[in-house]
N, C-alpha and C. Protein backbone atom coordinates (compact mmCIF):
# COMPACT_ATOMS: atom_id res chain seq x y z
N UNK A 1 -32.30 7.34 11.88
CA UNK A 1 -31.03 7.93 12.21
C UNK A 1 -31.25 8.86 13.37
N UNK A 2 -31.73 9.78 13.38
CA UNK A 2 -31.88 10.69 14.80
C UNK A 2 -31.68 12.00 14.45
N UNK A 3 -32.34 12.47 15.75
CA UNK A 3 -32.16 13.75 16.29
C UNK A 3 -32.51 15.12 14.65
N UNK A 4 -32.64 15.16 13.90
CA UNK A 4 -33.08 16.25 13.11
C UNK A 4 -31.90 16.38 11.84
N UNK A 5 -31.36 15.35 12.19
CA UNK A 5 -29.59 15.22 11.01
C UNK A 5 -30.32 14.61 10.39
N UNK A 6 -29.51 15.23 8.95
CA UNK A 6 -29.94 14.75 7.69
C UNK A 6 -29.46 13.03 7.52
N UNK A 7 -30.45 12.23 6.98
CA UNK A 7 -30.15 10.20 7.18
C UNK A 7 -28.66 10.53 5.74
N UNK A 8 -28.25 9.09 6.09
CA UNK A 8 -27.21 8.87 5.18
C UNK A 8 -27.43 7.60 5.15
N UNK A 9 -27.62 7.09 4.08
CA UNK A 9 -28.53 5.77 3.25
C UNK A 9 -26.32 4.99 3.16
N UNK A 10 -27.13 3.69 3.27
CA UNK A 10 -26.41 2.78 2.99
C UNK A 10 -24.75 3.14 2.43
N UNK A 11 -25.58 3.44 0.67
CA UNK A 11 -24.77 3.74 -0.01
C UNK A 11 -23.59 4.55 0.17
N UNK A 12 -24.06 5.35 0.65
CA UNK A 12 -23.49 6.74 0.70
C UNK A 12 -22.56 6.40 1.65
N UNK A 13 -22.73 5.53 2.90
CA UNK A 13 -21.86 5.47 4.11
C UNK A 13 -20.71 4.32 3.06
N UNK A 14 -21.09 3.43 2.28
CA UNK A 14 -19.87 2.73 1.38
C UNK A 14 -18.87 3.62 0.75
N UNK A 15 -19.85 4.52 0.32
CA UNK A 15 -18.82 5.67 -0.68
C UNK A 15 -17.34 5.97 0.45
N UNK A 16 -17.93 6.50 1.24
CA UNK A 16 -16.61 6.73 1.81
C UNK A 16 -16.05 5.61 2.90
N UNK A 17 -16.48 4.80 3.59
CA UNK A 17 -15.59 3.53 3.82
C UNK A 17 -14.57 2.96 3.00
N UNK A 18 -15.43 2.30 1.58
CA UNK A 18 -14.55 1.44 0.50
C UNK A 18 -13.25 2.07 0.18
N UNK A 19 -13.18 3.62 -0.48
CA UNK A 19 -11.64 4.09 -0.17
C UNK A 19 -10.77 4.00 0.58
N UNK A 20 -11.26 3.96 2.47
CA UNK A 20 -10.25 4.58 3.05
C UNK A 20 -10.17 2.97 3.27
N UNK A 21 -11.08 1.73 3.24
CA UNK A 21 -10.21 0.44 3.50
C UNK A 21 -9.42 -0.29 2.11
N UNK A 22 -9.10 0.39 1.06
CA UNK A 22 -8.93 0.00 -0.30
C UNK A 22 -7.66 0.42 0.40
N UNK A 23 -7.32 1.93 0.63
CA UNK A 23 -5.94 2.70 0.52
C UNK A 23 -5.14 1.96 2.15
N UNK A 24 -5.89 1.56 2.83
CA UNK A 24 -5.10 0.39 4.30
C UNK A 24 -4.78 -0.40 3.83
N UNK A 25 -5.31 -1.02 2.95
CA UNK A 25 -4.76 -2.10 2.20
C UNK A 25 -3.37 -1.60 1.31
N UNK A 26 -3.69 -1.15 0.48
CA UNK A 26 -2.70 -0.41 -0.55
C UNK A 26 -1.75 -0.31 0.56
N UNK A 27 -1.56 0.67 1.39
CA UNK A 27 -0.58 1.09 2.08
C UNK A 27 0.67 0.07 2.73
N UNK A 28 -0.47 -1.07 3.11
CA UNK A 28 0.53 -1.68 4.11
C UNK A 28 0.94 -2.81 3.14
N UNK A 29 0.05 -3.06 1.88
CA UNK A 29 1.18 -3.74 1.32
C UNK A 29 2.53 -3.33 0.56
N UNK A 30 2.27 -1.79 0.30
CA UNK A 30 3.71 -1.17 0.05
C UNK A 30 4.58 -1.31 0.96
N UNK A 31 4.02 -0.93 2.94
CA UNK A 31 5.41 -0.94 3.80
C UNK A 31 5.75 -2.44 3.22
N UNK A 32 5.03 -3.47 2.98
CA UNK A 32 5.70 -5.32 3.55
C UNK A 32 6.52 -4.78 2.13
N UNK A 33 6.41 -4.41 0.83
CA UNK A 33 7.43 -4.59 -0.03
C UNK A 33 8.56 -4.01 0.15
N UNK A 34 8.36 -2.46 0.66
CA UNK A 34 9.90 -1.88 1.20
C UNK A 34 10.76 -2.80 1.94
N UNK A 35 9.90 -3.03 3.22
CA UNK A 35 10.43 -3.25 4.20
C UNK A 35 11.35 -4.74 3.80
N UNK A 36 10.25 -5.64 3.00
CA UNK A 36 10.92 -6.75 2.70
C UNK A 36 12.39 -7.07 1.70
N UNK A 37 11.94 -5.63 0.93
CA UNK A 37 13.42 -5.48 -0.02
C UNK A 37 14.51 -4.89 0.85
N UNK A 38 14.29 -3.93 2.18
CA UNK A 38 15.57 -3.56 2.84
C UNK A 38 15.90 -4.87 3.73
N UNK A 39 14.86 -5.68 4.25
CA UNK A 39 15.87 -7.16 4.89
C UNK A 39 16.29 -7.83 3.90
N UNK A 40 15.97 -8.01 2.56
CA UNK A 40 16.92 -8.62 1.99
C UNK A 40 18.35 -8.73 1.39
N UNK A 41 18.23 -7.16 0.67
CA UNK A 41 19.64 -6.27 0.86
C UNK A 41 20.38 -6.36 2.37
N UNK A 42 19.97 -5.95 3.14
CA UNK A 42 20.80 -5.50 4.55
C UNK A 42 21.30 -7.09 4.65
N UNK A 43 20.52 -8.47 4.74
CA UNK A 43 20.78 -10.21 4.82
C UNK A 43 22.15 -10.19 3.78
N UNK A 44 22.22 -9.59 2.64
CA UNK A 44 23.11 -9.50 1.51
C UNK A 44 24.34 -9.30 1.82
N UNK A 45 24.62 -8.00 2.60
CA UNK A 45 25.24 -6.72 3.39
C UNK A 45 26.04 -7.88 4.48
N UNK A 46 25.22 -8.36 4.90
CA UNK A 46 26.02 -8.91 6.47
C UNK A 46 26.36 -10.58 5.90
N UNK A 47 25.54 -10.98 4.80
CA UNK A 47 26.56 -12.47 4.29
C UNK A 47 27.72 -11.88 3.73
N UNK A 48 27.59 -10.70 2.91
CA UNK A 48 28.84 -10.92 1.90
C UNK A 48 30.19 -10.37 2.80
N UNK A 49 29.56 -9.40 4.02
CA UNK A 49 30.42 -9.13 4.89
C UNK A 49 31.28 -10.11 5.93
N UNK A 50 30.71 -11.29 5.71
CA UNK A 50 30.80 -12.05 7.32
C UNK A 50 32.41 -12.76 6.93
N UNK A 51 33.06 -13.26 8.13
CA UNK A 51 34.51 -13.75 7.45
C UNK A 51 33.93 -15.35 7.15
N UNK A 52 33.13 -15.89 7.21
CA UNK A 52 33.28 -17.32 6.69
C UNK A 52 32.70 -16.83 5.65
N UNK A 53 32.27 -16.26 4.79
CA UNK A 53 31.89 -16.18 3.10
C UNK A 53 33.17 -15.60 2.64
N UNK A 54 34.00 -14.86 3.37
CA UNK A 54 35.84 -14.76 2.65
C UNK A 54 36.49 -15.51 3.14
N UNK A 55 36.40 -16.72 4.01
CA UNK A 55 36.74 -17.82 3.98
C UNK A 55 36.62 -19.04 2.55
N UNK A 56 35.39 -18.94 2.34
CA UNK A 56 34.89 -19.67 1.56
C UNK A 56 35.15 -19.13 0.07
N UNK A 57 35.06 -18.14 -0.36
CA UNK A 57 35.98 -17.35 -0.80
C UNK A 57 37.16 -16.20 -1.31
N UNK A 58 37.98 -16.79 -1.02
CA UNK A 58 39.16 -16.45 -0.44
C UNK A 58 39.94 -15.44 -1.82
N UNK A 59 39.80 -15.91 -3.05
CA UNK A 59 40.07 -14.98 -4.17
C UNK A 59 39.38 -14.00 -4.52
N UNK A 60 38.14 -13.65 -3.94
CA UNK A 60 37.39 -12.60 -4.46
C UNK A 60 36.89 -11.58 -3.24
N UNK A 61 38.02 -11.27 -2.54
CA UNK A 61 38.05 -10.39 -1.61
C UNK A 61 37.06 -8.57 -2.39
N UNK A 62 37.44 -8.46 -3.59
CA UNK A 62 37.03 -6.96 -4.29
C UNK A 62 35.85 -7.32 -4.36
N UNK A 63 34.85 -8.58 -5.39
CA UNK A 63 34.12 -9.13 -5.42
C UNK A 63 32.60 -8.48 -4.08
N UNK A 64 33.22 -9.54 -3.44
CA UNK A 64 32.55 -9.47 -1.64
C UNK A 64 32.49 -7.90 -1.10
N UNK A 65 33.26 -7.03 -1.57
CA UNK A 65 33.44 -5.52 -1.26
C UNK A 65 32.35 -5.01 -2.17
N UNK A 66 32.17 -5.31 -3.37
CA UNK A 66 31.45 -4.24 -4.23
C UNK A 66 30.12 -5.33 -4.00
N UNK A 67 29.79 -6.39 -3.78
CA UNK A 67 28.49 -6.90 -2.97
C UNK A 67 27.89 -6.49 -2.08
N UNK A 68 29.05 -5.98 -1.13
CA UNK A 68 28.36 -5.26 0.29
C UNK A 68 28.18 -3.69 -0.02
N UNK A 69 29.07 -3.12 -1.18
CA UNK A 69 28.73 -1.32 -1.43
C UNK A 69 27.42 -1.10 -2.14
N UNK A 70 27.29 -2.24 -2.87
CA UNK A 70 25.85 -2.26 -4.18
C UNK A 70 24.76 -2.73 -3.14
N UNK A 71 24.94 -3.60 -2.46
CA UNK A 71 23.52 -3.80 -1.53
C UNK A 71 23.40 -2.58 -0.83
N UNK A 72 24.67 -2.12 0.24
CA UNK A 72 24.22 -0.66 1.22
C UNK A 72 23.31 0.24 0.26
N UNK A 73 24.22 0.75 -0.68
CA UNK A 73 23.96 1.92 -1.71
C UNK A 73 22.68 1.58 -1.72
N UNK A 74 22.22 0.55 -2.65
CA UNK A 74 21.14 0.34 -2.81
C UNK A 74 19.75 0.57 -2.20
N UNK A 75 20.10 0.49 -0.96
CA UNK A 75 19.05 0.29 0.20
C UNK A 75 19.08 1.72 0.18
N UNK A 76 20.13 2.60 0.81
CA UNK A 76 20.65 3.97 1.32
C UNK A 76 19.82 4.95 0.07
N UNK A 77 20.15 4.90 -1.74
CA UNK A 77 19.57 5.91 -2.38
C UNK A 77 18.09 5.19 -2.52
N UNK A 78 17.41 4.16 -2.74
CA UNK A 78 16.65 3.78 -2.73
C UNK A 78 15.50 4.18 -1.71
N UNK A 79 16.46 4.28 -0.82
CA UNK A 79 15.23 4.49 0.56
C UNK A 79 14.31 3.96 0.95
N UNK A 80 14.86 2.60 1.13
CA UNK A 80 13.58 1.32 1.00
C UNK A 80 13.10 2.05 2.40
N UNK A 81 13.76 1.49 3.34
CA UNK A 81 13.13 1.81 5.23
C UNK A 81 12.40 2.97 5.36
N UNK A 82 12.76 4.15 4.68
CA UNK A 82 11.85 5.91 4.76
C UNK A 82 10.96 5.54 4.50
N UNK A 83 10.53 4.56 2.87
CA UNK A 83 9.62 4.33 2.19
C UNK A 83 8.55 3.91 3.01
N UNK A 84 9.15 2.46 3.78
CA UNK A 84 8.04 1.85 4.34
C UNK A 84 7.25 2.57 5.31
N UNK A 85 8.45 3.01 6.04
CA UNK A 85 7.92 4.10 7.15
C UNK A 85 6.90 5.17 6.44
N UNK A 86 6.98 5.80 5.41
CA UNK A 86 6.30 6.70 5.15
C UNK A 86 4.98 5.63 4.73
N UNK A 87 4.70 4.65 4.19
CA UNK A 87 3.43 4.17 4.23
C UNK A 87 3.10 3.24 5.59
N UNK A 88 3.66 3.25 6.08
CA UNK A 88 3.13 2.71 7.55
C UNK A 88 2.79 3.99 7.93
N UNK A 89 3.02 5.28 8.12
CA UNK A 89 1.92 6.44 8.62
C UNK A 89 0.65 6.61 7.95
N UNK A 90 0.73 6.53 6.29
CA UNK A 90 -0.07 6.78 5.37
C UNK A 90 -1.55 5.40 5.94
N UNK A 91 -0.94 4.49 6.37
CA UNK A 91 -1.56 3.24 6.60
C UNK A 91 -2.03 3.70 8.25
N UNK A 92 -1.63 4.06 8.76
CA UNK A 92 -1.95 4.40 10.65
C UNK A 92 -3.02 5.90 10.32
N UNK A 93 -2.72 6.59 9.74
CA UNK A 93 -3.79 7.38 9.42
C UNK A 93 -5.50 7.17 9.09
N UNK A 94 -4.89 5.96 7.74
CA UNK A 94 -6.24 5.89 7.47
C UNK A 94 -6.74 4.75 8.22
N UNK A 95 -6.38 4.13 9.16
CA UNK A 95 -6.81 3.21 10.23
C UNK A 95 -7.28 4.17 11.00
N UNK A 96 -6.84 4.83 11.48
CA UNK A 96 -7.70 5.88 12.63
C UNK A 96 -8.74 6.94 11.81
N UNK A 97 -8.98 6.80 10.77
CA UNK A 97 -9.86 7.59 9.78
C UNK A 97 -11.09 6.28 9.72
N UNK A 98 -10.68 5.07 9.51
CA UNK A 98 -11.75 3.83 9.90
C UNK A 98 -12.23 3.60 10.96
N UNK A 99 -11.24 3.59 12.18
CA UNK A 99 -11.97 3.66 13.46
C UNK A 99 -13.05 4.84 13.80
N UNK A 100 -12.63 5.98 13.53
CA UNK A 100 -13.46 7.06 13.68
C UNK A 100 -14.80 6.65 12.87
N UNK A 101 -14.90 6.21 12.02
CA UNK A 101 -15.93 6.08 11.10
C UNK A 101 -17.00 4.51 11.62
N UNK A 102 -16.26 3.53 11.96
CA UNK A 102 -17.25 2.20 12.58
C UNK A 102 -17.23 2.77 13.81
N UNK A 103 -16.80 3.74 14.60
CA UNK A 103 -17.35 3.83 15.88
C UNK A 103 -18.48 4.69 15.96
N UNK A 104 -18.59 5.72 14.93
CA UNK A 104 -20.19 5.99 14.62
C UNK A 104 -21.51 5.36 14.89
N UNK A 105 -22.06 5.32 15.15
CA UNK A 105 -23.49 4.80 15.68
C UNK A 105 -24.48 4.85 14.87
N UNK A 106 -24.55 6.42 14.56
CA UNK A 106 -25.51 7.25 13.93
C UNK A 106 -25.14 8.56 13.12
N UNK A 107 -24.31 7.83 11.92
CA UNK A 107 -23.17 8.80 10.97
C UNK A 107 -24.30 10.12 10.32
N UNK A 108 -24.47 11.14 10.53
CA UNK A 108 -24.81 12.21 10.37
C UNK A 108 -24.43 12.77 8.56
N UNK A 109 -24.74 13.37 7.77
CA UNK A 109 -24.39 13.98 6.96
C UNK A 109 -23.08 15.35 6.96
N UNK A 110 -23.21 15.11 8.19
CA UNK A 110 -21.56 16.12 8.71
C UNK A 110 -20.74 15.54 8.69
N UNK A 111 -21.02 13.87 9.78
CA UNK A 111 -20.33 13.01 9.45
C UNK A 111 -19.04 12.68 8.38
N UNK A 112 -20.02 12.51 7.08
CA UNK A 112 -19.96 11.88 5.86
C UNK A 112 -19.04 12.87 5.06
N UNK A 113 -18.90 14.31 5.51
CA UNK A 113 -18.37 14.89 5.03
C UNK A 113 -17.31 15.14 5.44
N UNK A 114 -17.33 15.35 6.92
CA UNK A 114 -15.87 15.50 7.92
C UNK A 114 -14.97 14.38 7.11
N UNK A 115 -15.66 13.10 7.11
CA UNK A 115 -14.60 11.64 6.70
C UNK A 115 -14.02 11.92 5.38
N UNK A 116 -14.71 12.49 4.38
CA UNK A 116 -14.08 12.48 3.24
C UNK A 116 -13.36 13.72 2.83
N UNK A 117 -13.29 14.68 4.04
CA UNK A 117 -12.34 15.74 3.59
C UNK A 117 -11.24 15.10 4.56
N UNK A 118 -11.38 14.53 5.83
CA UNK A 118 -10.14 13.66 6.28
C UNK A 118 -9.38 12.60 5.21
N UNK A 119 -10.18 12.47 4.51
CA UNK A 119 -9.22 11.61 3.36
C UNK A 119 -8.62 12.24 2.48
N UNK A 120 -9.47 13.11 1.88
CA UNK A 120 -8.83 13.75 0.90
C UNK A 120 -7.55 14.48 1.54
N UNK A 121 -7.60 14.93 2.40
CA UNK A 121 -6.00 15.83 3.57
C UNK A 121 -5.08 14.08 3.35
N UNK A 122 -5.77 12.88 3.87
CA UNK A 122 -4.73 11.78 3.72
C UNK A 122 -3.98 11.67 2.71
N UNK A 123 -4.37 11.64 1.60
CA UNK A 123 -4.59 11.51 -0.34
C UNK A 123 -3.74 12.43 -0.46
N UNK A 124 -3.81 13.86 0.28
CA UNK A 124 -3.09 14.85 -0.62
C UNK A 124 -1.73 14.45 -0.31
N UNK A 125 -0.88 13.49 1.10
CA UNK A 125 -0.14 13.33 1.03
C UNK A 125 0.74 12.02 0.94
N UNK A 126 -0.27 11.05 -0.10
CA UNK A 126 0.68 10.38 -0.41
C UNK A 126 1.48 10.59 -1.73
N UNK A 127 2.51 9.23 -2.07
CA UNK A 127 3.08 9.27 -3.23
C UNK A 127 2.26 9.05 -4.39
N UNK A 128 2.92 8.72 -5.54
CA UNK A 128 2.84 8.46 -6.63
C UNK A 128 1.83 7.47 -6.65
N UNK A 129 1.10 7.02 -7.41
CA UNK A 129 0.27 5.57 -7.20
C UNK A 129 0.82 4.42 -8.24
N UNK A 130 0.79 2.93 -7.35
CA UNK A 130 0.91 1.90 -8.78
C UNK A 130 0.01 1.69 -8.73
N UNK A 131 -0.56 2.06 -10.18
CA UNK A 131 -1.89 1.16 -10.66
C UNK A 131 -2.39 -0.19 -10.56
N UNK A 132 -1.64 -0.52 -10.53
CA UNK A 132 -1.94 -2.30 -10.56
C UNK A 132 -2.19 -2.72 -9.31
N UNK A 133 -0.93 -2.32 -8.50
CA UNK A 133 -1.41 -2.66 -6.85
C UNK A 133 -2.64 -1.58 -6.17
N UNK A 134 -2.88 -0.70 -6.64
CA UNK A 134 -4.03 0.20 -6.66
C UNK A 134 -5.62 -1.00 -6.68
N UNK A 135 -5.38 -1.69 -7.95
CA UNK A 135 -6.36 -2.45 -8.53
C UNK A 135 -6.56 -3.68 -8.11
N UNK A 136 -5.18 -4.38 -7.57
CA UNK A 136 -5.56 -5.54 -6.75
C UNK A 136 -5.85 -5.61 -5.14
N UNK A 137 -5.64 -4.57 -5.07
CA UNK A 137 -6.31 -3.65 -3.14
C UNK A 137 -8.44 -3.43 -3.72
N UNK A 138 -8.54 -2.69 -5.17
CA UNK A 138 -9.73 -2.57 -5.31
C UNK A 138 -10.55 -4.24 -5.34
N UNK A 139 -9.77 -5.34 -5.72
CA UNK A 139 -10.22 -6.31 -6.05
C UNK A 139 -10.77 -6.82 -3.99
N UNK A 140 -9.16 -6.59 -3.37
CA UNK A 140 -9.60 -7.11 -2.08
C UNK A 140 -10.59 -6.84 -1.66
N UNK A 141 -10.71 -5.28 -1.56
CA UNK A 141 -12.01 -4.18 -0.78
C UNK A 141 -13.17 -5.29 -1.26
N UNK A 142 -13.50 -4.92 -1.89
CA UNK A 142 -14.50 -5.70 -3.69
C UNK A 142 -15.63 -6.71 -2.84
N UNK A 143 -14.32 -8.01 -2.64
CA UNK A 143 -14.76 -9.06 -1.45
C UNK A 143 -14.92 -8.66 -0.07
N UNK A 144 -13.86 -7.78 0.49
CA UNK A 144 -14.38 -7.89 2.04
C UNK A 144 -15.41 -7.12 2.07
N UNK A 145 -16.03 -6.33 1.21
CA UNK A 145 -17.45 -5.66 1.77
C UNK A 145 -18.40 -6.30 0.99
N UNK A 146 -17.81 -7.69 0.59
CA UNK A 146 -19.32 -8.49 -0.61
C UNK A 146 -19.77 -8.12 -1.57
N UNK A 147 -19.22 -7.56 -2.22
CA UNK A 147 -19.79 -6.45 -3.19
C UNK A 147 -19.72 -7.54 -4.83
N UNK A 148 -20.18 -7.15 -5.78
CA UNK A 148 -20.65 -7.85 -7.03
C UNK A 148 -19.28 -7.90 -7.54
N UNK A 149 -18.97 -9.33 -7.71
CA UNK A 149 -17.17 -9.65 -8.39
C UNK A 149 -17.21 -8.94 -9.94
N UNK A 150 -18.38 -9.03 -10.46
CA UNK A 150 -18.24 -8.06 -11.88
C UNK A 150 -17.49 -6.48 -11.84
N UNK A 151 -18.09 -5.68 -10.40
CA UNK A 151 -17.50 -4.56 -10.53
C UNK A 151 -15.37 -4.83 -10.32
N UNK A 152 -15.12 -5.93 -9.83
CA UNK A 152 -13.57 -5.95 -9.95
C UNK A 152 -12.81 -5.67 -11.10
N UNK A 153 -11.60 -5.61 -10.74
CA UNK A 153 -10.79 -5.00 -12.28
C UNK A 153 -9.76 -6.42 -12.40
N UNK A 154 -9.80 -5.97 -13.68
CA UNK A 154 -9.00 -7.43 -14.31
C UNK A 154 -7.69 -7.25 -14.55
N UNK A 155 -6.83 -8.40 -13.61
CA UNK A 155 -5.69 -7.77 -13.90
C UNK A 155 -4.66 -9.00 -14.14
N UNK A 156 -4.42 -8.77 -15.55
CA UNK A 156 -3.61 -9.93 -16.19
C UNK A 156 -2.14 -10.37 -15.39
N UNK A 157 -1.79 -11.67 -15.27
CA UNK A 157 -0.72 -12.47 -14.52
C UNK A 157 0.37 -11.17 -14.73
N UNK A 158 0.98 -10.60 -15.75
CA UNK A 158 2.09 -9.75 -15.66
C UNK A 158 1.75 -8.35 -14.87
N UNK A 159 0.41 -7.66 -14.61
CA UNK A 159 0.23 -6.81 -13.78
C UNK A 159 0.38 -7.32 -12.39
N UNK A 160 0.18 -8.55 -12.15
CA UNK A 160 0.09 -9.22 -10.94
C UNK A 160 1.65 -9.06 -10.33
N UNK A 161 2.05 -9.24 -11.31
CA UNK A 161 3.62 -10.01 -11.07
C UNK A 161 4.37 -8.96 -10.67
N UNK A 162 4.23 -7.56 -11.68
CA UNK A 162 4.74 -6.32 -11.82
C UNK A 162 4.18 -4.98 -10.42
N UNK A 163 2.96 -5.27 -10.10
CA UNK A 163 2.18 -3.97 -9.68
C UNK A 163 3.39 -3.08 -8.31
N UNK A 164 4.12 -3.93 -8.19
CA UNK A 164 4.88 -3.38 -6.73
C UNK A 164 6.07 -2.36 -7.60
N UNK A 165 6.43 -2.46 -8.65
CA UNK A 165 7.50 -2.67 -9.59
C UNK A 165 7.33 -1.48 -10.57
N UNK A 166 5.94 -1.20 -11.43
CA UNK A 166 5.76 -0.39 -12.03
C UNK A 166 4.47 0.55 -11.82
N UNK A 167 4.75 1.84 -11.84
CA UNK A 167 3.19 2.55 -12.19
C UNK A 167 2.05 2.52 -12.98
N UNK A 168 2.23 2.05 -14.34
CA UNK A 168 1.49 1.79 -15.37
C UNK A 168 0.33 3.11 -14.98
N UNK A 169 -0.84 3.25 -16.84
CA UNK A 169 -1.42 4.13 -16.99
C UNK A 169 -2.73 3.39 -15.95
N UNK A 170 -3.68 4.34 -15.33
CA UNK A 170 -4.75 4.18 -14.79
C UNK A 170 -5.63 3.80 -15.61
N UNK A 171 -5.38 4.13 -17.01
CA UNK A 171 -6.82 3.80 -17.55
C UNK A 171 -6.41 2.00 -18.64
N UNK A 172 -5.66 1.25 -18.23
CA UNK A 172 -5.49 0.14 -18.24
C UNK A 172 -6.15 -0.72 -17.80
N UNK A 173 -6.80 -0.41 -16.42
CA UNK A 173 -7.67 -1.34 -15.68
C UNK A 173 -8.72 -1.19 -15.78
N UNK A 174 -9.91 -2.28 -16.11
CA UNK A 174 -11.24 -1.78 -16.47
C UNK A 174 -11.68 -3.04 -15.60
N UNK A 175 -12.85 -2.60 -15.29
CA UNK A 175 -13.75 -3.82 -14.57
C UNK A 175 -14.12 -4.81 -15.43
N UNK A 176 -14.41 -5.69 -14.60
CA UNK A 176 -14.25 -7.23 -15.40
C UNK A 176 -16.27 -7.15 -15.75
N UNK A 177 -16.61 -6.33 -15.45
CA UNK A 177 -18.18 -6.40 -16.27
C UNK A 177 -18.22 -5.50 -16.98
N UNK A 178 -17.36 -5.04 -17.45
CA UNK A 178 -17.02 -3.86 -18.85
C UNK A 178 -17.46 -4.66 -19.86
């Protein structure tokens, strides 16, 4: 390693990588779910609004009104678009918390520490966590750094289905070499 800095072994440089590419992951698949639930509402918004769907039908003028107030609303208290936006920063952060870190050469033990109090400042400001999508981001990391498929967490078809959807308890997920 160099110059009179204390070495930082392998390991240690994983310790803090694997989080901050677990939580890039995490992040940006929350913006695609916001983002994807406000184009679908807003698609909702502008069919039920358009005059050939009150063409087509023509008796349910109130109908087509409370379609287009329940999609806006929806989107509006929901806050799908803030949402995404707020994890597309959470996600641009810890991308420039990764770049800083592979452009290292010769990561120092100052290094190692600067990075993981930059995360922890990231961490302190996100939301709430879903567990499940928490756990299938740990599964991705898992593979892209090659790591032993035993340490992955097991996560049954209805966590799969659900993780965007619900928080569930953290201590639900256990590694599949438990």
């Amino acid at each position: 390693m160099g110059s009179g800095h204390p070495e930082v072994s392998q390991e240690e440089l994983f310790s803090v990588l694997f989080p901050v590419e677990k939580s890039i992951r995490y992040h940006r698949r929350r913006r695609a779910f916001y983002d994807s639930w406000h184009r679908w509402l807003m698609l909702g918004v502008i069919l039920a609004g358009s005059a050939s769907v009150a063409d087509v039908i023509p008796s349910y003028p109130k109908v087509l009104g409370l379609i287009i107030a329940l999609f806006g609303a929806s989107d509006l208290v929901f806050g799908l678009s803030d949402k995404a936006r707020d994890h597309d920063f959470l996600m641009r952060r810890f991308c420039h918390l990764m770049a800083d870190m592979r452009s290292c050469s010769e990561p120092t033990r100052a290094h190692v520490d600067r990075w993981q109090v930059e995360r922890i400042q990231i961490e302190a400001d996100e939301p709430a966590t879903y567990w499940a999508l928490e756990a299938a981001c740990f599964n991705e990391a898992t593979r892209a750094f090659d790591r032993n498929r035993d340490d992955e967490v097991h996560l049954a078809w209805y966590y799969r289905l659900t993780k965007n959807y619900f928080q569930y308890d953290p201590t639900r997920f256990k590694a599949v070499g438990q």
